[in-house]
C-alpha atoms as a PDB file:
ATOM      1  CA  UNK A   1       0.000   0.000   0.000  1.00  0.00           C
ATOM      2  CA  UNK A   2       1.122   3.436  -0.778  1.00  0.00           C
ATOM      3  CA  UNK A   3       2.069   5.839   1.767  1.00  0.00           C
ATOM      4  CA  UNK A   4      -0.543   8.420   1.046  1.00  0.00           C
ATOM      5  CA  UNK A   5      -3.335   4.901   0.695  1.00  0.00           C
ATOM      6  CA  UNK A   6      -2.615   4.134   4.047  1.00  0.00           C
ATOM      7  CA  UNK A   7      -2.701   8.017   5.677  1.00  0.00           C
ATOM      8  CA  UNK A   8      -6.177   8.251   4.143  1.00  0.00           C
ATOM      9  CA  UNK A   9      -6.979   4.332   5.678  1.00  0.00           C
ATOM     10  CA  UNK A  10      -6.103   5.850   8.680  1.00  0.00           C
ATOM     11  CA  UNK A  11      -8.675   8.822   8.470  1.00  0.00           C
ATOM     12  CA  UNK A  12     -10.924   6.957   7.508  1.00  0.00           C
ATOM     13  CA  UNK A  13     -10.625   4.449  10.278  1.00  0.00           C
ATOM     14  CA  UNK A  14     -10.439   7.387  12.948  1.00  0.00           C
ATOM     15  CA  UNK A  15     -13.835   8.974  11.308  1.00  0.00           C
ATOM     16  CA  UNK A  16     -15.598   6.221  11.370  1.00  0.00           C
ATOM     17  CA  UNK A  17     -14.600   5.064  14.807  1.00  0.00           C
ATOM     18  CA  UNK A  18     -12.901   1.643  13.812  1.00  0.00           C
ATOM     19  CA  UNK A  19     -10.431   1.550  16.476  1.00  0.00           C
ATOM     20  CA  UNK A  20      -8.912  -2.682  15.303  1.00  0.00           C
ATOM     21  CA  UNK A  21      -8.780  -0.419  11.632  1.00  0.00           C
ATOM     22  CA  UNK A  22      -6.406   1.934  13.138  1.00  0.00           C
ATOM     23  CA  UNK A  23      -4.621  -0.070  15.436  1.00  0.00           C
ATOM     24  CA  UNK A  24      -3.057  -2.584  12.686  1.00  0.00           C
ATOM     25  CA  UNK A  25      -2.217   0.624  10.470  1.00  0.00           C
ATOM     26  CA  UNK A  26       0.301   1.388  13.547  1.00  0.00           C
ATOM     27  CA  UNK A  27       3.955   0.691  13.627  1.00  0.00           C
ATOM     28  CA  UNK A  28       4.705  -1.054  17.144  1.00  0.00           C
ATOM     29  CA  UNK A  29       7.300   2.327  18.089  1.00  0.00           C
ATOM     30  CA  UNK A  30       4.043   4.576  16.968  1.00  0.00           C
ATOM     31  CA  UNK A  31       3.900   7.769  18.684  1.00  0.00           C
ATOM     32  CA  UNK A  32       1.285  10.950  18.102  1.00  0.00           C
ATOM     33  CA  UNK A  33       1.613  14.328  19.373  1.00  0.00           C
ATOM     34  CA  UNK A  34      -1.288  16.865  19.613  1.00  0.00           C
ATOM     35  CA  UNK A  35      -3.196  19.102  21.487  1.00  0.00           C
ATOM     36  CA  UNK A  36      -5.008  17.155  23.799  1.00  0.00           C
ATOM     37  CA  UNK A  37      -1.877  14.685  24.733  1.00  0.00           C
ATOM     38  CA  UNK A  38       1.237  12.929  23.783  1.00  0.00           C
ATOM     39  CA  UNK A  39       1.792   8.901  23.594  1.00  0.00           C
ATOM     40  CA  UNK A  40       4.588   7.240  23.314  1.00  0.00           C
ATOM     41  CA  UNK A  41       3.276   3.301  22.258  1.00  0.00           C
ATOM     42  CA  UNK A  42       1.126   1.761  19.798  1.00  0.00           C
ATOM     43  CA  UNK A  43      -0.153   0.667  22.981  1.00  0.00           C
ATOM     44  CA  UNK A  44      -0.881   3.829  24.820  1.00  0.00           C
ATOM     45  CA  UNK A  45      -2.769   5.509  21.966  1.00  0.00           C
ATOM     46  CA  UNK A  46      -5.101   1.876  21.883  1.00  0.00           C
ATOM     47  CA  UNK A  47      -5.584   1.749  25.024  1.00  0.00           C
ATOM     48  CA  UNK A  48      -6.454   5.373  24.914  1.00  0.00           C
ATOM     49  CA  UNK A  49      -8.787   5.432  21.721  1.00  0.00           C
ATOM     50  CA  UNK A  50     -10.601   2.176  23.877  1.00  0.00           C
ATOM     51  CA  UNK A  51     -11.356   4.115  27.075  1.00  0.00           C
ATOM     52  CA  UNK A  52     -12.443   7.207  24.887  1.00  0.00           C
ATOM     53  CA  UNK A  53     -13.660   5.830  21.031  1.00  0.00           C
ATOM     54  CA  UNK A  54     -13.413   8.553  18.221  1.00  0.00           C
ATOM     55  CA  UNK A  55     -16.976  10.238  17.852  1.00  0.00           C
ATOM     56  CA  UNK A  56     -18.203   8.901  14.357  1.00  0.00           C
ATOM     57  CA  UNK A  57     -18.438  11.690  11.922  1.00  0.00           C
ATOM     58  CA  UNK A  58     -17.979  12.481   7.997  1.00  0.00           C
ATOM     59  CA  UNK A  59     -14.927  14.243   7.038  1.00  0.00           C
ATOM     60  CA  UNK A  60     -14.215  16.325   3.431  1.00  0.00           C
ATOM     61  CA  UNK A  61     -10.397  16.024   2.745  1.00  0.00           C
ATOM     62  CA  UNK A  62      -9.093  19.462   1.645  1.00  0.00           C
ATOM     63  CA  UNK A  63      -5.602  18.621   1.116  1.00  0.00           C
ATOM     64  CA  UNK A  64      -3.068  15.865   0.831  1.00  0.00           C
ATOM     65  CA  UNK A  65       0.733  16.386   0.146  1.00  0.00           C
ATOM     66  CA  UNK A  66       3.536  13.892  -0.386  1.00  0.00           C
ATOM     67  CA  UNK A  67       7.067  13.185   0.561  1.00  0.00           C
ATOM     68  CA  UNK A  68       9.146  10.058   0.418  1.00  0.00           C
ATOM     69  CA  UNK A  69       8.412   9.304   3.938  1.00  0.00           C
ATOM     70  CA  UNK A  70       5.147  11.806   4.873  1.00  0.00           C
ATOM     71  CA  UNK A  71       1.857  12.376   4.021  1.00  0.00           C
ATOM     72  CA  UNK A  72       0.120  15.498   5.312  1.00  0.00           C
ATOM     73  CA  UNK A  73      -3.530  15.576   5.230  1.00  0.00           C
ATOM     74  CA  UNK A  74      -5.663  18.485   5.650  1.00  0.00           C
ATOM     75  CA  UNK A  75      -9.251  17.663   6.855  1.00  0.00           C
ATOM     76  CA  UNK A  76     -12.774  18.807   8.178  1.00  0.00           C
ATOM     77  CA  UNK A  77     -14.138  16.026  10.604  1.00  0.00           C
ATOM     78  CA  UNK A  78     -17.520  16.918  11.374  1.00  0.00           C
ATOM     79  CA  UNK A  79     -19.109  14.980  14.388  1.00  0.00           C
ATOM     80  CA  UNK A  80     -22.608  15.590  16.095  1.00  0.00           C
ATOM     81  CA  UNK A  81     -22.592  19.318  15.397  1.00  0.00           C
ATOM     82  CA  UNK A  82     -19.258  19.876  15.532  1.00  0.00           C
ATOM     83  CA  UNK A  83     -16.994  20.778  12.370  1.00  0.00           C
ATOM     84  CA  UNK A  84     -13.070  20.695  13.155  1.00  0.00           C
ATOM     85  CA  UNK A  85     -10.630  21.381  10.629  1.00  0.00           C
ATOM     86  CA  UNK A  86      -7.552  18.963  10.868  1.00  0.00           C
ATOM     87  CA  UNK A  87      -3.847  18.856   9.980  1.00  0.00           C
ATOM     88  CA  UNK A  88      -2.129  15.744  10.557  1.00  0.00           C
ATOM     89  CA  UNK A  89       1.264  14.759   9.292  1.00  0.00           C
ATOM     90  CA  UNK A  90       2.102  10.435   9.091  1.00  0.00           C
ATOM     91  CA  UNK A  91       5.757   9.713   8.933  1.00  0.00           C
ATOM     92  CA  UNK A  92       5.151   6.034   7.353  1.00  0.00           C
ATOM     93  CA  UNK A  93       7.677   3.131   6.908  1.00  0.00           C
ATOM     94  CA  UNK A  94       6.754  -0.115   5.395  1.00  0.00           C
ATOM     95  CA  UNK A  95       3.343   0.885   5.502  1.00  0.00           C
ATOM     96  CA  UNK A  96       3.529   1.343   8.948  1.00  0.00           C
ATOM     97  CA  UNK A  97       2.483   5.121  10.943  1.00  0.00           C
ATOM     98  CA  UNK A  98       5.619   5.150  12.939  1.00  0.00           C
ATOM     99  CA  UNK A  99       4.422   8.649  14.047  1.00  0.00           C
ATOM    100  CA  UNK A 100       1.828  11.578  13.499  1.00  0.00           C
ATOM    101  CA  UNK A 101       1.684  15.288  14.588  1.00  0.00           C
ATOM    102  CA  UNK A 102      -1.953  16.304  14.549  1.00  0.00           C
ATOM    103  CA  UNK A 103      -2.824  19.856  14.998  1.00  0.00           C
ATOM    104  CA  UNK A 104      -6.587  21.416  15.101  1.00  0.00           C
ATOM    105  CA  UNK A 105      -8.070  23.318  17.716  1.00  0.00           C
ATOM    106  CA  UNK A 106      -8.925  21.918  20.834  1.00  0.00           C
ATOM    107  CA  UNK A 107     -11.822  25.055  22.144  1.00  0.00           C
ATOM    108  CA  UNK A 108     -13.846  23.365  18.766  1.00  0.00           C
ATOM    109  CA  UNK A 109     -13.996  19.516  20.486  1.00  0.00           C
END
């Protein structure tokens, strides 16, 4: 799978709440930083995501740019009546997230 296939499975899994999705689209040494937290683990962010699921929404991709090792997306996640407007950035390895910086604002969630 190409990088930017598996970014987008990844948004797609988060929108729709499909936390086993996500989970085998993570490298084992995944880690995510953002505004509400940090996590160090494949495990952490799990374990996290199970305690406190990902609302199911739609989402409208705006954006998506390329490197040889990242994919940025820019999205609008819209849950209940909430639309937030979401950068993310996947560093990806044998189509693998190893990591993700995800940036939106956290007064709109």
């Amino acid at each position: 799978m190409a990088n930017r296939d598996v970014a987008l499975a990844f948004v797609r899994a988060f929108c729709s709440g499909d936390i086993p999705a996500i989970e085998e689209l993570l490298a084992d040494n995944f880690s995510l930083t953002g505004p509400l937290g940090s996590f160090d683990s494949r495990h952490e962010y799990i374990s996290c995501l199970k305690s406190d699921p990902p609302v199911q929404g739609s989402y409208e991709i705006i954006s998506v740019l390329e490197s040889p090792d990242c994919v940025s997306i820019y999205y609008n996640y819209q849950r209940e009546s909430v639309l937030v407007t979401i950068a993310q950035l996947f560093w990806i390895h044998n189509e693998k997230i190893s990591r993700t910086l995800l940036v939106f604002d956290q007064s709109r969630v």
